[in-house]
Protein backbone atom coordinates (compact mmCIF):
# COMPACT_ATOMS: atom_id res chain seq x y z
CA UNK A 1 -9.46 39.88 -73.43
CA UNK A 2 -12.69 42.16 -74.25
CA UNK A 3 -12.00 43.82 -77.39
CA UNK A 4 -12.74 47.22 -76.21
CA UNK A 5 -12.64 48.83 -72.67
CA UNK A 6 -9.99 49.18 -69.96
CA UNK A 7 -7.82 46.39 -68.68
CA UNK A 8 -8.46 44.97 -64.75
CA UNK A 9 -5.97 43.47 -62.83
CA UNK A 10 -6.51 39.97 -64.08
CA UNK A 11 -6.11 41.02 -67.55
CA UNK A 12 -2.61 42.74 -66.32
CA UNK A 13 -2.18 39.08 -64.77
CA UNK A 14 -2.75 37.44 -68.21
CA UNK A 15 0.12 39.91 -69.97
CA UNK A 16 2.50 39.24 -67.32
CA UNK A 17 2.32 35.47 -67.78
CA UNK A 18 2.45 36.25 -71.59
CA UNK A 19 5.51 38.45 -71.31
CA UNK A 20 7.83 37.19 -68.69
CA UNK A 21 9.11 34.20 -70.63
CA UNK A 22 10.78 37.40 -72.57
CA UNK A 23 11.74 40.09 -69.89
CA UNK A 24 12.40 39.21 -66.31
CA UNK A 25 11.23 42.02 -63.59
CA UNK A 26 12.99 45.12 -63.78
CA UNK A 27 14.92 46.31 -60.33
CA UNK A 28 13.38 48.53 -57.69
CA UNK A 29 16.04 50.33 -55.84
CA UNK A 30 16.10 52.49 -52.77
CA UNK A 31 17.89 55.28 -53.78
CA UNK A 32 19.70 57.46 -50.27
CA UNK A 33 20.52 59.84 -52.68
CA UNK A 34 17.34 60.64 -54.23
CA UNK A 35 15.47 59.62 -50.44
CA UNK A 36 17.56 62.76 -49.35
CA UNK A 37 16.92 65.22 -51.89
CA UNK A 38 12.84 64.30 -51.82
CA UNK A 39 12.99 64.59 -48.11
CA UNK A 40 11.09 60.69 -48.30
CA UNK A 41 12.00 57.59 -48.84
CA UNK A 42 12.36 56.83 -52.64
CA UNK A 43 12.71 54.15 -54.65
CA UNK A 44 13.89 53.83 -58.71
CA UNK A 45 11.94 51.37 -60.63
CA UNK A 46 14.54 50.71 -63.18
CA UNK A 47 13.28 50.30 -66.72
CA UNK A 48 16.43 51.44 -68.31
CA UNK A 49 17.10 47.50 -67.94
CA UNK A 50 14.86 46.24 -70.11
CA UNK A 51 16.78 45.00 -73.34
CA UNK A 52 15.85 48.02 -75.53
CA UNK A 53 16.35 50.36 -72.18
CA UNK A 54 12.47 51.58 -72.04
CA UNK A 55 9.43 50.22 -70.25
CA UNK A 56 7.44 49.85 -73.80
CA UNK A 57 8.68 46.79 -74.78
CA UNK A 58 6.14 45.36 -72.00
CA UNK A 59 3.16 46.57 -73.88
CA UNK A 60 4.78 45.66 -77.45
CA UNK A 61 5.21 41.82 -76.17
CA UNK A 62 1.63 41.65 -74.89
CA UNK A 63 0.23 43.30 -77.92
CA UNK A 64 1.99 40.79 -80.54
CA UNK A 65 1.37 37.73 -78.18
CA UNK A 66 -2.38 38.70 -78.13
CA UNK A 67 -3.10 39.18 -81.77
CA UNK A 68 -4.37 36.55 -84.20
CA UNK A 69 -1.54 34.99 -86.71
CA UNK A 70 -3.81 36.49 -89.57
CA UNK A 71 -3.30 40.37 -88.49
CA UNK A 72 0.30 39.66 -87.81
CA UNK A 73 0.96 38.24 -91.32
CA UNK A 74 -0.46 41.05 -92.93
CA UNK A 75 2.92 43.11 -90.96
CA UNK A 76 2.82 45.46 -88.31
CA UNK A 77 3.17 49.20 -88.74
CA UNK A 78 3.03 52.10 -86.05
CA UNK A 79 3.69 55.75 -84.85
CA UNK A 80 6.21 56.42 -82.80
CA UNK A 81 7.99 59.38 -81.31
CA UNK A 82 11.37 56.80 -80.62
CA UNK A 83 10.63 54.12 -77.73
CA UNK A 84 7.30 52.44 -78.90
CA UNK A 85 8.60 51.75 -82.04
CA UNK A 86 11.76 50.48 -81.02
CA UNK A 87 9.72 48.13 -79.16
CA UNK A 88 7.47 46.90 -81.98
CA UNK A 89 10.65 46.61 -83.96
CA UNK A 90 12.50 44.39 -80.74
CA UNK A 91 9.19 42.36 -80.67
CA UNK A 92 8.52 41.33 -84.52
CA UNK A 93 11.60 40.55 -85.29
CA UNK A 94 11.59 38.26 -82.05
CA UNK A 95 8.37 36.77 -83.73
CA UNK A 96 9.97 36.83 -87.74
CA UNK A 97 6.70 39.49 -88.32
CA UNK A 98 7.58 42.55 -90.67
CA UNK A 99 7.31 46.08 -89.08
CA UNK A 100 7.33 49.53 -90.47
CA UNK A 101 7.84 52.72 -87.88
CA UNK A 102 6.04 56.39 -88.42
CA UNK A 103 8.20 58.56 -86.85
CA UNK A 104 8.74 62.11 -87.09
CA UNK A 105 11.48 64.00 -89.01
CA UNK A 106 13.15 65.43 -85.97
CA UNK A 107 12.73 61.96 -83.89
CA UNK A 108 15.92 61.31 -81.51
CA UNK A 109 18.65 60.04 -83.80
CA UNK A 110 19.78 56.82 -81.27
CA UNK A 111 16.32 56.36 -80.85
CA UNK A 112 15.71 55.96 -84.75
CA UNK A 113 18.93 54.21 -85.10
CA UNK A 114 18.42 51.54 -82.59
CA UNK A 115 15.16 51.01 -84.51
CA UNK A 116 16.59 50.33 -87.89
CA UNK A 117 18.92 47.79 -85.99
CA UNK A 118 16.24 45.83 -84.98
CA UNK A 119 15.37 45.51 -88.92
CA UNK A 120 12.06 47.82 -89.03
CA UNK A 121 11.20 49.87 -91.75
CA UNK A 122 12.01 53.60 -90.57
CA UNK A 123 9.40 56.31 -92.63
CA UNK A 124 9.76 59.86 -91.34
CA UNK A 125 6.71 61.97 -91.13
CA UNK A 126 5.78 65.56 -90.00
CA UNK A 127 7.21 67.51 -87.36
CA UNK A 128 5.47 65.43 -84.48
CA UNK A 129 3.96 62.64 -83.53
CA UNK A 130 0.56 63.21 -84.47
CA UNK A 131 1.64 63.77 -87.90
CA UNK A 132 3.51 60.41 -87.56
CA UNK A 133 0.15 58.89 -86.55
CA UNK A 134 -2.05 60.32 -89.43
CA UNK A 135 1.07 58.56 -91.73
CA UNK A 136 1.07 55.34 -90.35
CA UNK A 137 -2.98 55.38 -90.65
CA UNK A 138 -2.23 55.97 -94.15
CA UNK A 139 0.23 53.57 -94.78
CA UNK A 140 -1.77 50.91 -93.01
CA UNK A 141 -4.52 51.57 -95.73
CA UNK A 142 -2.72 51.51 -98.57
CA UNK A 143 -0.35 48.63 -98.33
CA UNK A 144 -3.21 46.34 -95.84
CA UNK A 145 -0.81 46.31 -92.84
CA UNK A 146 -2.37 45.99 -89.37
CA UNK A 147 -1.86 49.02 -87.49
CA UNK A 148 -0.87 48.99 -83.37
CA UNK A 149 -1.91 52.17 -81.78
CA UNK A 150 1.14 53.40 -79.16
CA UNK A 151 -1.07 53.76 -76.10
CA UNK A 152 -4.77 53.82 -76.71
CA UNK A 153 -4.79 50.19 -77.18
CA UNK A 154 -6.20 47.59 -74.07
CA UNK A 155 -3.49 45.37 -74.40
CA UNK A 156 -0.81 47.49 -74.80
CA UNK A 157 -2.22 48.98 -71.08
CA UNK A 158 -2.34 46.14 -70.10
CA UNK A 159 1.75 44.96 -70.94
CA UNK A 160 2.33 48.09 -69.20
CA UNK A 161 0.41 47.66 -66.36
CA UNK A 162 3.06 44.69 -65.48
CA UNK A 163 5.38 47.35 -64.58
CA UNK A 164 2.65 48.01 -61.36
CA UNK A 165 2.42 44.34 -60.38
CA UNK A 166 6.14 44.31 -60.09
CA UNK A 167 6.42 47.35 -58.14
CA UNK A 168 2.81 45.72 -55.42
CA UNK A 169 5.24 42.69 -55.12
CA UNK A 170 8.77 44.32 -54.65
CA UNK A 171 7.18 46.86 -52.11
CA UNK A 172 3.65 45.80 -50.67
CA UNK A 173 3.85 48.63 -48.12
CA UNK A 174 4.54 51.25 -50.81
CA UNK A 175 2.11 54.61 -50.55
CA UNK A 176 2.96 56.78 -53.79
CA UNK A 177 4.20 56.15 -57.05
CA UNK A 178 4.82 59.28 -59.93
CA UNK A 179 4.81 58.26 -63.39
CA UNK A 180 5.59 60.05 -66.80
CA UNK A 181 2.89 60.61 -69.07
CA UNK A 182 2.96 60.86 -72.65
CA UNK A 183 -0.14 59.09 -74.10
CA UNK A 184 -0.60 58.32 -70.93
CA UNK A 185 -0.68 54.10 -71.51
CA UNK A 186 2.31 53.25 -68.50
CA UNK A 187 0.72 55.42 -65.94
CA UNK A 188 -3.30 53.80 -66.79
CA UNK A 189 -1.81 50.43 -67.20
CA UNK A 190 0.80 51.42 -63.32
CA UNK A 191 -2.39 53.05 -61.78
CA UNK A 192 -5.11 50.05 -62.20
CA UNK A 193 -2.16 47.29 -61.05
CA UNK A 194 -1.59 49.88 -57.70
CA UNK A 195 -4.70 51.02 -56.94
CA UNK A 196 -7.36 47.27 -57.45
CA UNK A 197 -4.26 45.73 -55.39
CA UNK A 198 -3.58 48.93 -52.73
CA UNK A 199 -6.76 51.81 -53.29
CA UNK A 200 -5.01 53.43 -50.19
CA UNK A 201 -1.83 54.30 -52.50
CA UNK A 202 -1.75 57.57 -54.56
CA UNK A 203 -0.91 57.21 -58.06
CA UNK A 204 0.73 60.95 -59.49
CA UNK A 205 1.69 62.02 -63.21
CA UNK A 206 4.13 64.17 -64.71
CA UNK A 207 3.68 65.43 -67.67
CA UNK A 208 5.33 68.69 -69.45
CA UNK A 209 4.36 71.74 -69.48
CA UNK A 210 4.77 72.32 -73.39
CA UNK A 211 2.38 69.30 -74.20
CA UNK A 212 -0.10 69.48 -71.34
CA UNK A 213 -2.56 67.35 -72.91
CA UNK A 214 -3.98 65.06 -69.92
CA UNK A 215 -3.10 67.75 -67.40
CA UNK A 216 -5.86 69.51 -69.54
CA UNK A 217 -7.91 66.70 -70.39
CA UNK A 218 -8.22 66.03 -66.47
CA UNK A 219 -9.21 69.72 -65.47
CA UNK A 220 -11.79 70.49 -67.77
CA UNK A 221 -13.52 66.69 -67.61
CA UNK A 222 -13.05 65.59 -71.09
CA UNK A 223 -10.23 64.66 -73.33
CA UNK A 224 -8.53 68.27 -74.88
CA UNK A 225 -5.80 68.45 -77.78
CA UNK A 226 -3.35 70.96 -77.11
CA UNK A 227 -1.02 72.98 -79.58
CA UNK A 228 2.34 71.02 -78.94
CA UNK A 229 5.24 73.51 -77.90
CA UNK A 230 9.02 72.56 -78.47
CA UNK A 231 10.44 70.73 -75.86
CA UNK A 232 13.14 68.16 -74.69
CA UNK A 233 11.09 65.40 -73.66
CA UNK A 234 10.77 63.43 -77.07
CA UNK A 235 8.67 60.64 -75.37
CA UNK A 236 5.95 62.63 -74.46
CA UNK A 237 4.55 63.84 -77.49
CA UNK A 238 0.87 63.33 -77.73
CA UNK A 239 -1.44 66.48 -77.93
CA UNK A 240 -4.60 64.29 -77.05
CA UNK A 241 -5.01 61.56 -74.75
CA UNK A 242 -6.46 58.64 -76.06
CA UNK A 243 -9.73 57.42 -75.06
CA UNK A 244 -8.54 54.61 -72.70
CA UNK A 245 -5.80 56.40 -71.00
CA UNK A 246 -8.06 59.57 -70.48
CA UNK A 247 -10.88 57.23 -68.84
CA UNK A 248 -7.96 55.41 -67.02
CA UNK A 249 -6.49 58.68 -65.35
CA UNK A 250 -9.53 59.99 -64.64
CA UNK A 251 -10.94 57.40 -62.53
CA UNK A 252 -7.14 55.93 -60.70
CA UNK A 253 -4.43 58.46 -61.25
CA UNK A 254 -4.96 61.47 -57.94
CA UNK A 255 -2.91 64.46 -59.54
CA UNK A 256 -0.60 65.61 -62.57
CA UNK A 257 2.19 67.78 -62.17
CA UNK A 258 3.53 70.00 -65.35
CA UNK A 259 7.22 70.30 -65.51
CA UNK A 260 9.73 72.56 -67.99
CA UNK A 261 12.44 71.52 -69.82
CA UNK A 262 15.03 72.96 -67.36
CA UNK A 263 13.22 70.98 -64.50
CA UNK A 264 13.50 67.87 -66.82
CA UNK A 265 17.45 69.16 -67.15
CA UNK A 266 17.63 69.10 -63.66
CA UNK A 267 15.90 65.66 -62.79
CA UNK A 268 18.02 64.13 -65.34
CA UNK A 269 21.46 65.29 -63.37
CA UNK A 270 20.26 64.07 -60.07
CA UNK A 271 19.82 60.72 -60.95
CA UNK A 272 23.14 60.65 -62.67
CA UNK A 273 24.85 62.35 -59.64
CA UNK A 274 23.09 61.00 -56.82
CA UNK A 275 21.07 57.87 -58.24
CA UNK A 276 23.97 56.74 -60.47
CA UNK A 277 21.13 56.12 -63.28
CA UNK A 278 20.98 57.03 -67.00
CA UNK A 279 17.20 58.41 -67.89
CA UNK A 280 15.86 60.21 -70.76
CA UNK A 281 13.64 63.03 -70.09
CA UNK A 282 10.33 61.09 -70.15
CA UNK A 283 12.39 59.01 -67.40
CA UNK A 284 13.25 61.53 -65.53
CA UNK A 285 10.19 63.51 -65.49
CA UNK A 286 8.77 62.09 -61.92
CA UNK A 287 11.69 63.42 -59.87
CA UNK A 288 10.90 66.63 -61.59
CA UNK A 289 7.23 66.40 -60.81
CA UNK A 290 8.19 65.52 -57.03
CA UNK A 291 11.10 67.96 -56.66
CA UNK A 292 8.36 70.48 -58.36
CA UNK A 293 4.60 70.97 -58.49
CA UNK A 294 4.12 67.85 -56.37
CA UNK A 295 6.60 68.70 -53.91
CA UNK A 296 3.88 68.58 -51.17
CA UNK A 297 1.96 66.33 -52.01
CA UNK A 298 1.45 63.39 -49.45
CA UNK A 299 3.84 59.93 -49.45
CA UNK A 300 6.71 58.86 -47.37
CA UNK A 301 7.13 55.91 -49.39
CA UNK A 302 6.99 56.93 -53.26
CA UNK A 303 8.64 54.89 -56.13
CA UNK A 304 9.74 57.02 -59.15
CA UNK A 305 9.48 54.94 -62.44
CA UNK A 306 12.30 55.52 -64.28
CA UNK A 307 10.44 54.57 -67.82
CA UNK A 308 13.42 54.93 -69.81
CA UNK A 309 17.42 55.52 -70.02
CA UNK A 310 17.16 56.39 -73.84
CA UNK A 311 18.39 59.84 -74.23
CA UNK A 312 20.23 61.55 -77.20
CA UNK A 313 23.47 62.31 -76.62
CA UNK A 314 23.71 65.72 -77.64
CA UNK A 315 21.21 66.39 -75.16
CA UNK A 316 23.25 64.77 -72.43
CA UNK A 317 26.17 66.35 -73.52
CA UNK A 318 24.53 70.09 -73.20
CA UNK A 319 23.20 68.78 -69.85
CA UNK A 320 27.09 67.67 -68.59
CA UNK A 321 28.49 71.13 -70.67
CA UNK A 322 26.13 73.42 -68.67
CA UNK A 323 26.58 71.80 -65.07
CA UNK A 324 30.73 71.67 -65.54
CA UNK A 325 30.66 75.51 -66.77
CA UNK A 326 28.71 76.37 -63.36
CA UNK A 327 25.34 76.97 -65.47
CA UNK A 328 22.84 74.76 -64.07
């Protein structure tokens, strides 16, 4: 691969001959349930079964697979909000490579639990994960470990873009697909695999409304950092887009659709009820999108990519609480 620049569908070809002697395709299911509620046929691509129950171990394989031996000696270290550092921590100690996680103080507690597991290095830093970034920068520098960027990396796209191949192959005739965004490095890496193999299929985003950072980016034609507000949605934390994912949306992704929390609440309890699926709010955040600001937007064959089942359980248990008291 080119060092710099965004993936094409060979290179997405490449990762998923890489990866797939470690992760077999993820299901795509047609969900009545879901099909019913939309008003158009749906289907669930199912990343909650990948082994750490998120879609970024895809990207994390293809990453360490593609570096040379010399950078992974050295030992890995990242920023993370939970799931991509889970996945660096899944990958190198598949590969016996040292890894050290920037996460932030408040990060999901399974999420940081399920990393330590793995055998990473867990350092907490800041309130978000931009401050986890500017850490892990530092730490890189100081102690001469290589660092792997979360989403603004081509190879990383890339891993995720296998996600899109799978989905082309499982449903050729497919018209839509929504994706969450957080960086924004599943739905560049989803988008070019769709839309070099169908350019007739629309690609949509979801993205929430407290961290509208690509939303933005998109509407004023360049890439805009935004003042992160609290929310739920712990996997989609990045106040800037990076440079790849910004040029990626811009050029193969049609619309993004901003979503609240209670939306997210609400997306997260219809899969469970009618979709009999566990998501986190990240993985959830499609349904939202289509149930929401993208109700009318045009498909009557969309697949909503579940990214990931990995959500805290006090969170679900509010969710549960609040729907068996009558409060939705």
């Amino acid at each position: 691969m080119k060092a710099q620049g965004l993936p094409d569908l060979r290179d997405i070809e490449i990762a998923e001959e890489r990866v797939r002697k470690y992760i077999p395709p993820t299901p795509l299911e047609y969900s009545k349930g879901i099909s019913t509620l939309l008003g158009r046929e749906t289907y669930l691509k199912l990343e909650t079964y990948q082994p750490i129950r998120v879609f970024k171990i895809r990207g994390a394989l293809n990453k360490l697979l593609s570096m040379p031996d010399s950078d992974l000696r050295k030992g890995i270290v990242t920023a993370s909000s939970g799931n991509h550092g889970l996945a660096i921590a899944y990958a190198s100690k598949l590969f016996g490579i040292k890894a050290s996680i920037c996460v932030p103080e408040n990060a999901n507690p399974q999420k940081v639990r399920a990393i330590e597991e793995q055998g990473a290095e867990v350092i907490r830093r800041g309130s978000g994960y931009d401050q986890a970034y500017e850490g892990a920068l530092e730490i890189a520098g100081k102690r001469n470990l290589t660092f792997v960027h979360a989403f603004n990396d081509r190879d990383i796209i890339a891993g995720q873009g296998t996600c899109g191949l799978e989905i082309m192959r499982q449903l050729p005739d497919m018209d839509s697909a929504a994706v969450a965004i957080g960086g924004g490095g599943l739905i560049s890496g989803i988008a070019i695999a769709i839309k070099e193999t169908r350019p007739s299929a629309r690609v949509y985003g979801a993205e929430t409304v407290s961290i509208p950072s690509m939303y933005e980016s998109l509407k004023t034609g360049s890439r805009v950092k935004v003042e992160p507000l609290p929310t739920i949605a712990d996997g989609m934390q990045a106040a800037i887009p990076g440079e790849l994912t910004f040029e990626a949306s811009r050029k193969f992704v049609d619309k993004v659709g901003l979503v609240t929390d209670p939306q997210l609440e609400d997306a997260i309890f219809d899969l469970l009820e009618l979709g009999r699926v566990l998501a986190e709010p990240a993985g959830a955040s499609p349904l939202a999108a289509m149930k929401g600001p993208l109700k009318d937007e045009p498909g009557d064959k969309i697949v909503l990519v579940v990214s990931g089942g990995n959500i805290s359980i006090k969170l679900l248990t509010s969710i549960l609480m609040r729907r068996m008291q009558g409060n939705p």
